[in-house]
C-alpha atoms as a PDB file:
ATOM      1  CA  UNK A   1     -22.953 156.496-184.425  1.00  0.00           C
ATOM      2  CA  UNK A   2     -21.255 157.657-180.685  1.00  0.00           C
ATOM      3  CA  UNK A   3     -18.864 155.734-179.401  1.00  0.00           C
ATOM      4  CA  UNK A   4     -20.493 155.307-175.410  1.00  0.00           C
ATOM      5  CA  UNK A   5     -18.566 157.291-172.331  1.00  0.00           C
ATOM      6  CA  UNK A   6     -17.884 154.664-169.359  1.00  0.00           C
ATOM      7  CA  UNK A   7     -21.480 156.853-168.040  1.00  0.00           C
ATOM      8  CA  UNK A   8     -23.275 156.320-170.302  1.00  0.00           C
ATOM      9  CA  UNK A   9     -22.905 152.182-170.155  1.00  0.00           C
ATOM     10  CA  UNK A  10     -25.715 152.049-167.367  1.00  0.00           C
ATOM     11  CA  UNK A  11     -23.091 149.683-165.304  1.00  0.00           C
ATOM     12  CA  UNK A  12     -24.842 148.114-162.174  1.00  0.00           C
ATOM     13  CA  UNK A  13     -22.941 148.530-158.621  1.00  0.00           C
ATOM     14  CA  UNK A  14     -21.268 145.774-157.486  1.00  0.00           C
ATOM     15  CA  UNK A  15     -24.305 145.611-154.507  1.00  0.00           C
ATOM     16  CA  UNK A  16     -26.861 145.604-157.489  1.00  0.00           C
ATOM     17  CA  UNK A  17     -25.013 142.581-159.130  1.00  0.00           C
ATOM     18  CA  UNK A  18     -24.925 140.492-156.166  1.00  0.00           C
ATOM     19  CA  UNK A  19     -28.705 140.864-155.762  1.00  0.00           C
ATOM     20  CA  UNK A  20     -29.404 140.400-159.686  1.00  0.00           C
ATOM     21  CA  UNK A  21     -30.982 137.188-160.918  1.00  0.00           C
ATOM     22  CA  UNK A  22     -27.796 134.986-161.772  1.00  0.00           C
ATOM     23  CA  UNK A  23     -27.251 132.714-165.024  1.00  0.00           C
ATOM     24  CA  UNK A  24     -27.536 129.336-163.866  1.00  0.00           C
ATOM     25  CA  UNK A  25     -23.811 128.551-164.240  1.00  0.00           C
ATOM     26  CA  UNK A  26     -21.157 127.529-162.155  1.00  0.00           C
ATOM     27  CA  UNK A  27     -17.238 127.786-163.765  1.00  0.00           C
ATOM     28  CA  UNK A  28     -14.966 125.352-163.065  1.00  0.00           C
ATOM     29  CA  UNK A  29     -11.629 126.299-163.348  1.00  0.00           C
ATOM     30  CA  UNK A  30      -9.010 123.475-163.144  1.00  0.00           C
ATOM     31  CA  UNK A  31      -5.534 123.985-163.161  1.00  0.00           C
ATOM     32  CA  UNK A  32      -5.290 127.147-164.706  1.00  0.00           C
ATOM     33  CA  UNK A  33      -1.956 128.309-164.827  1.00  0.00           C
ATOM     34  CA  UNK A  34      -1.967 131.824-165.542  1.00  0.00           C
ATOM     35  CA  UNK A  35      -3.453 134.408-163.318  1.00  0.00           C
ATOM     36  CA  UNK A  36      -4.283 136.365-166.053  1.00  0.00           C
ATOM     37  CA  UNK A  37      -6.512 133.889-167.141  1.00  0.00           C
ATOM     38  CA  UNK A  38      -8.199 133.916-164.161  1.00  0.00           C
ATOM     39  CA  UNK A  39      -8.594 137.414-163.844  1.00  0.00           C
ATOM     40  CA  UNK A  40     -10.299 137.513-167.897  1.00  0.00           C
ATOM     41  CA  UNK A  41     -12.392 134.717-167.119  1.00  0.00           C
ATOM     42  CA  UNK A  42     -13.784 136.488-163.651  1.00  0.00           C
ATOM     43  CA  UNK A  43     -14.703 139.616-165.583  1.00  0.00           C
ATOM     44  CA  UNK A  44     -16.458 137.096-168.551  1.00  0.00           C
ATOM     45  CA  UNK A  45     -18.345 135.762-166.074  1.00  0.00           C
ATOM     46  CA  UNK A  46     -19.012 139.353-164.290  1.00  0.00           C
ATOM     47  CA  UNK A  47     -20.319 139.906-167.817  1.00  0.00           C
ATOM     48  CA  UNK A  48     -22.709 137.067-168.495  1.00  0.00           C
ATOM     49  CA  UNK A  49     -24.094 137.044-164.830  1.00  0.00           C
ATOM     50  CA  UNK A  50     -22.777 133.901-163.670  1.00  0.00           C
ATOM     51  CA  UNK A  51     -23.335 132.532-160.468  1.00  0.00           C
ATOM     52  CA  UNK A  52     -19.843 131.249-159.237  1.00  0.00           C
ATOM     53  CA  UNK A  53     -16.927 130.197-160.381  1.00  0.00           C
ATOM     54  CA  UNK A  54     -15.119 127.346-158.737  1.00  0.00           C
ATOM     55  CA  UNK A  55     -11.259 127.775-158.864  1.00  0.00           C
ATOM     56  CA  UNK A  56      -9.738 124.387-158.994  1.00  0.00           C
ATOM     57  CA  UNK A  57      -5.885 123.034-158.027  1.00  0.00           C
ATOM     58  CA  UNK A  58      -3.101 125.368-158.921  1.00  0.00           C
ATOM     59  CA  UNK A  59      -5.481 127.832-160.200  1.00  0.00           C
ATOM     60  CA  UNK A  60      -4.760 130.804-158.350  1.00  0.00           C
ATOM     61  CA  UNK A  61      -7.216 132.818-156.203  1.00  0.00           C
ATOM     62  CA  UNK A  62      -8.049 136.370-155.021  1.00  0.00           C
ATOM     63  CA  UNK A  63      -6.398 138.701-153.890  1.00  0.00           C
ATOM     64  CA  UNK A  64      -3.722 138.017-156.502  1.00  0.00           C
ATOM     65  CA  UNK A  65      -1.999 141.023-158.061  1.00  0.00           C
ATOM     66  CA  UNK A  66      -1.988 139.008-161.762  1.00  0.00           C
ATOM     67  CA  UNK A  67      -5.920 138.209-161.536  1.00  0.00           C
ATOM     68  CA  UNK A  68      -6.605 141.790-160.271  1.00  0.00           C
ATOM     69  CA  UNK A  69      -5.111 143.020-163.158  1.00  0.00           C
ATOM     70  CA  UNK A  70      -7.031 141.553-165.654  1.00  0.00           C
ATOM     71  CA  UNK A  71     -10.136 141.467-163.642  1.00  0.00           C
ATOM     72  CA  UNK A  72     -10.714 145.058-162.736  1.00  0.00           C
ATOM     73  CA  UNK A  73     -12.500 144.630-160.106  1.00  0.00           C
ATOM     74  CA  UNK A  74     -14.804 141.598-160.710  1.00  0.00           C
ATOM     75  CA  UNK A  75     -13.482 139.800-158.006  1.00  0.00           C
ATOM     76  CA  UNK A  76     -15.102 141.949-155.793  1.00  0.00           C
ATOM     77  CA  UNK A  77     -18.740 141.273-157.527  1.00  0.00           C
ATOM     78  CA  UNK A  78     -18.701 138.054-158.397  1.00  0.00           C
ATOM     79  CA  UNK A  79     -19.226 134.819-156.281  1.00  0.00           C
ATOM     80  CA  UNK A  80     -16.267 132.030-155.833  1.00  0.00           C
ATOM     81  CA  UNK A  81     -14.515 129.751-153.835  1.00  0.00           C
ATOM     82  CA  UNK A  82     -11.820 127.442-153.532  1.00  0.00           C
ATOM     83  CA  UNK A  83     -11.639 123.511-153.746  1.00  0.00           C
ATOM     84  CA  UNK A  84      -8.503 121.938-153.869  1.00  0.00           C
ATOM     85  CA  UNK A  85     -10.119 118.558-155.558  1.00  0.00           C
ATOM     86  CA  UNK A  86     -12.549 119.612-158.221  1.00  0.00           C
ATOM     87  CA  UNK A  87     -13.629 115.642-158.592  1.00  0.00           C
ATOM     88  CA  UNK A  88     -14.890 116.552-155.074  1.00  0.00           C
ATOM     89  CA  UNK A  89     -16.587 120.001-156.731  1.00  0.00           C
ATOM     90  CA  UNK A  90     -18.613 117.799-159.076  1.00  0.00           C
ATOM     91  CA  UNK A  91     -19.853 114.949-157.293  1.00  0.00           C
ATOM     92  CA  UNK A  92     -21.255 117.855-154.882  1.00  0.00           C
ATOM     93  CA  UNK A  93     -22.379 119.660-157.825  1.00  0.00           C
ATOM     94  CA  UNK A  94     -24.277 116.331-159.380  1.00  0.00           C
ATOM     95  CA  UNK A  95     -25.671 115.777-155.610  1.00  0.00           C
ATOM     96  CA  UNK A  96     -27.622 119.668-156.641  1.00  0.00           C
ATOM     97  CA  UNK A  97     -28.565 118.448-159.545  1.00  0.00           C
ATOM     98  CA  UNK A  98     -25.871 120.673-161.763  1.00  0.00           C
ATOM     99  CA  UNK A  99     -25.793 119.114-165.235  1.00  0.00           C
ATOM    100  CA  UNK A 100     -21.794 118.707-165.512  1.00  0.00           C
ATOM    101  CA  UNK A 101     -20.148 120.040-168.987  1.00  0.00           C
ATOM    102  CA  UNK A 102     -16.662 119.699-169.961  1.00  0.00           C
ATOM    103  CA  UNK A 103     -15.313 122.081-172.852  1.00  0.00           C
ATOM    104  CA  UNK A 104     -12.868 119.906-174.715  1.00  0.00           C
ATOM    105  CA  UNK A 105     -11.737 118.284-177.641  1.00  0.00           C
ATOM    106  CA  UNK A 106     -13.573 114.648-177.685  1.00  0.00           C
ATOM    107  CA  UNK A 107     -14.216 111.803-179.835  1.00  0.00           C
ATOM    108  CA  UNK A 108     -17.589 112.087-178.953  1.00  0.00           C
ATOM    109  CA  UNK A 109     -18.230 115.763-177.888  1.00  0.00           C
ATOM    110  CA  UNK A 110     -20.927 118.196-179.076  1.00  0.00           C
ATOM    111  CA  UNK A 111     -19.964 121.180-181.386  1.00  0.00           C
ATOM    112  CA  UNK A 112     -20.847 124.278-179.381  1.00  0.00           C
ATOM    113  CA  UNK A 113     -23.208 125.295-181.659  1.00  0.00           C
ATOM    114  CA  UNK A 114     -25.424 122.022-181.623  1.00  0.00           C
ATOM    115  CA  UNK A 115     -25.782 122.086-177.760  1.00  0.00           C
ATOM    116  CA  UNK A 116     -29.068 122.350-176.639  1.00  0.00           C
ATOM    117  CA  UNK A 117     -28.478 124.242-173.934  1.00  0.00           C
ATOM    118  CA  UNK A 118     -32.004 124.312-171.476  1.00  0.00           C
ATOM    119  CA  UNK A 119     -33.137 127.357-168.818  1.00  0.00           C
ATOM    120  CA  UNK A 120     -34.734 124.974-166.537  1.00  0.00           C
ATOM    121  CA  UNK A 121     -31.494 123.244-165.827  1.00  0.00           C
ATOM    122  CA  UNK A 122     -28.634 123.744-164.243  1.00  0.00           C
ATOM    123  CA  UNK A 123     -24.895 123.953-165.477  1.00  0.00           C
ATOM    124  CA  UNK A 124     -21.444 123.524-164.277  1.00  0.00           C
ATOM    125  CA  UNK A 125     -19.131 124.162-166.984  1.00  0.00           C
ATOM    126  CA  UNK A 126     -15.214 123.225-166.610  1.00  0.00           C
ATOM    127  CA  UNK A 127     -12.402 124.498-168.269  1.00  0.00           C
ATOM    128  CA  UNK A 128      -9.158 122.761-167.670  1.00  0.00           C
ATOM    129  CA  UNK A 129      -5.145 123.522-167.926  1.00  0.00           C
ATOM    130  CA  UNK A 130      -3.417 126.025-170.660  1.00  0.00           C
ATOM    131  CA  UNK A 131      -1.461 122.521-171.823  1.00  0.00           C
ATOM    132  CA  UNK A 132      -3.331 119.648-171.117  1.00  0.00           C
ATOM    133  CA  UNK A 133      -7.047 121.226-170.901  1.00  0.00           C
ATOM    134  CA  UNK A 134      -9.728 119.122-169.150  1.00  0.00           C
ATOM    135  CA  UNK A 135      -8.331 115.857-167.982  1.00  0.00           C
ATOM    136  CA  UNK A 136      -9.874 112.037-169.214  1.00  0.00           C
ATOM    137  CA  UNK A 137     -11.344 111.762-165.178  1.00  0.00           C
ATOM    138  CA  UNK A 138     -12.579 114.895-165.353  1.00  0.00           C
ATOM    139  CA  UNK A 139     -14.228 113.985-168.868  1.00  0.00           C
ATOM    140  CA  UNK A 140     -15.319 110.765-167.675  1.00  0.00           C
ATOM    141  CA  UNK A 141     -17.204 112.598-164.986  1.00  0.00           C
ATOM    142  CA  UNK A 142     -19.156 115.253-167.115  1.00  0.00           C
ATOM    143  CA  UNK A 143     -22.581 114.546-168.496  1.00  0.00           C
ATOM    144  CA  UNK A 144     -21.437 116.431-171.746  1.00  0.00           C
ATOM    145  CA  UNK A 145     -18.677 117.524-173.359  1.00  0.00           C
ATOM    146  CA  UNK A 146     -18.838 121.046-176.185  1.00  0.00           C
ATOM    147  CA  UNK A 147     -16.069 121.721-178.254  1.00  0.00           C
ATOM    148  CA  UNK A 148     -15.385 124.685-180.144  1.00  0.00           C
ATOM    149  CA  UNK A 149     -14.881 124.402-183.654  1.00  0.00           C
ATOM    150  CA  UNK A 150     -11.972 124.921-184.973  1.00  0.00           C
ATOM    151  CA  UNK A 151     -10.147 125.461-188.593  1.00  0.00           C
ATOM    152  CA  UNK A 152      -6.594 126.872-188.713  1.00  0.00           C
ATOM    153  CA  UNK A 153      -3.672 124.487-187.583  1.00  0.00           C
ATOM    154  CA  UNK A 154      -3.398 125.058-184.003  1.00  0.00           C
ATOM    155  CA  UNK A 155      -7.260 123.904-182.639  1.00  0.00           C
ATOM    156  CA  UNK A 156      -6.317 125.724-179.442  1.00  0.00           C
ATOM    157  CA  UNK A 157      -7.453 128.734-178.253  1.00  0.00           C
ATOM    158  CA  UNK A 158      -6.721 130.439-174.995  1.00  0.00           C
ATOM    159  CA  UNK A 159      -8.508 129.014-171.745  1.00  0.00           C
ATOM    160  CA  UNK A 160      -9.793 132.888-171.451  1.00  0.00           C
ATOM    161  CA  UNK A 161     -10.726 133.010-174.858  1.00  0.00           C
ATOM    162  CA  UNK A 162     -12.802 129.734-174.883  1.00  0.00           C
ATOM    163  CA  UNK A 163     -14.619 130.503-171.736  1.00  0.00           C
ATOM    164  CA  UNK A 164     -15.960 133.954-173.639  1.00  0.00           C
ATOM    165  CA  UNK A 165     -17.072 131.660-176.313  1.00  0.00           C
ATOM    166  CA  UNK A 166     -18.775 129.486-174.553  1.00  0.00           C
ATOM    167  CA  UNK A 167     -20.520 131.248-171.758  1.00  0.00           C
ATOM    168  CA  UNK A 168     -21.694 133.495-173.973  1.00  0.00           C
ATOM    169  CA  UNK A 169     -23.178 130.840-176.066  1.00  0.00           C
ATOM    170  CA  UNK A 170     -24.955 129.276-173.215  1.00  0.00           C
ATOM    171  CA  UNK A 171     -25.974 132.700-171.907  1.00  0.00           C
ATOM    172  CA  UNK A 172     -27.739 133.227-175.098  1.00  0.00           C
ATOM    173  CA  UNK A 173     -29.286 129.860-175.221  1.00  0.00           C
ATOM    174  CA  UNK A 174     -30.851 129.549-171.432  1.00  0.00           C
ATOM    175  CA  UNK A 175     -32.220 133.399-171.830  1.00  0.00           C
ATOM    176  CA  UNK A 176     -33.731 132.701-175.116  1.00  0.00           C
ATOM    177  CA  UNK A 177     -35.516 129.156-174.647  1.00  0.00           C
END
């Protein structure tokens, strides 16, 4: 086995991606305090073809030297915008027809692994503050709600870390049904 030079990855320009056949996701990003964060989750969702992301609040935008950082250079390929009120975000979002999903711990959410995620529809998933993650309005206005399971004794992993998880869950399950 040969570990792969950065030429040999086949990497698409950032013209090709923008022209590429997107996953039919849209990120929701509410509150996120760290830049950093931001600048992970833009290159997970650079990864995984995502449509847009959605930043949300306080969550900082582009160009930030914190989310450039960690992005390296994803901002530049991938789709987003700004909206200071993300309850305004999803109640445009439900008027496309977006099927709203909230990743969060909930009395009556869906393990991540028992979603039935479906390629004919479309999703908006949110991820919420470091501290306080997706808010109960916010909940009370998703059609679903996937957790991530979880064993040790904090249940809490990074916001950049769960949005790996998940997206690449659902980008396995809409390209494979």
């Amino acid at each position: 086995m040969k570990k792969l030079k950065n030429s040999e990855l086949n990497r698409i320009s950032s013209e090709e991606f923008k022209s590429s056949t997107k996953t039919p996701i849209k990120v929701l990003l509410d509150n996120i305090r760290s830049a950093h964060n931001v600048g992970s989750i833009f290159r997970t969702c650079d990864a995984f073809l995502i449509d847009e992301i959605i930043l949300c609040g306080i969550t900082a935008t582009p160009p930030n030297n914190e989310i450039r950082k960690t992005a390296l250079g994803s901002t530049e390929s991938m789709n987003w915008s700004y909206v200071e009120n993300i309850e305004n975000a999803i109640i445009k979002l439900k008027k496309e027809k977006y099927h709203i999903v909230s990743v969060e711990q909930a009395d009556k959410s869906t393990m991540i692994e028992n979603f039935k995620a479906d390629s004919s529809k479309k999703y908006a998933v949110i991820f919420g503050n470091e501290i306080k993650g997706v808010s109960q309005n916010i909940v009370d206005l998703s059609d679903d709600v996937v957790e991530i399971p979880q064993y040790g004794t904090k249940h809490s992993l990074n916001v950049s870390v769960s949005s790996g998880i998940v997206l690449w869950d659902f980008f396995l399950k809409i390209n494979t049904t």
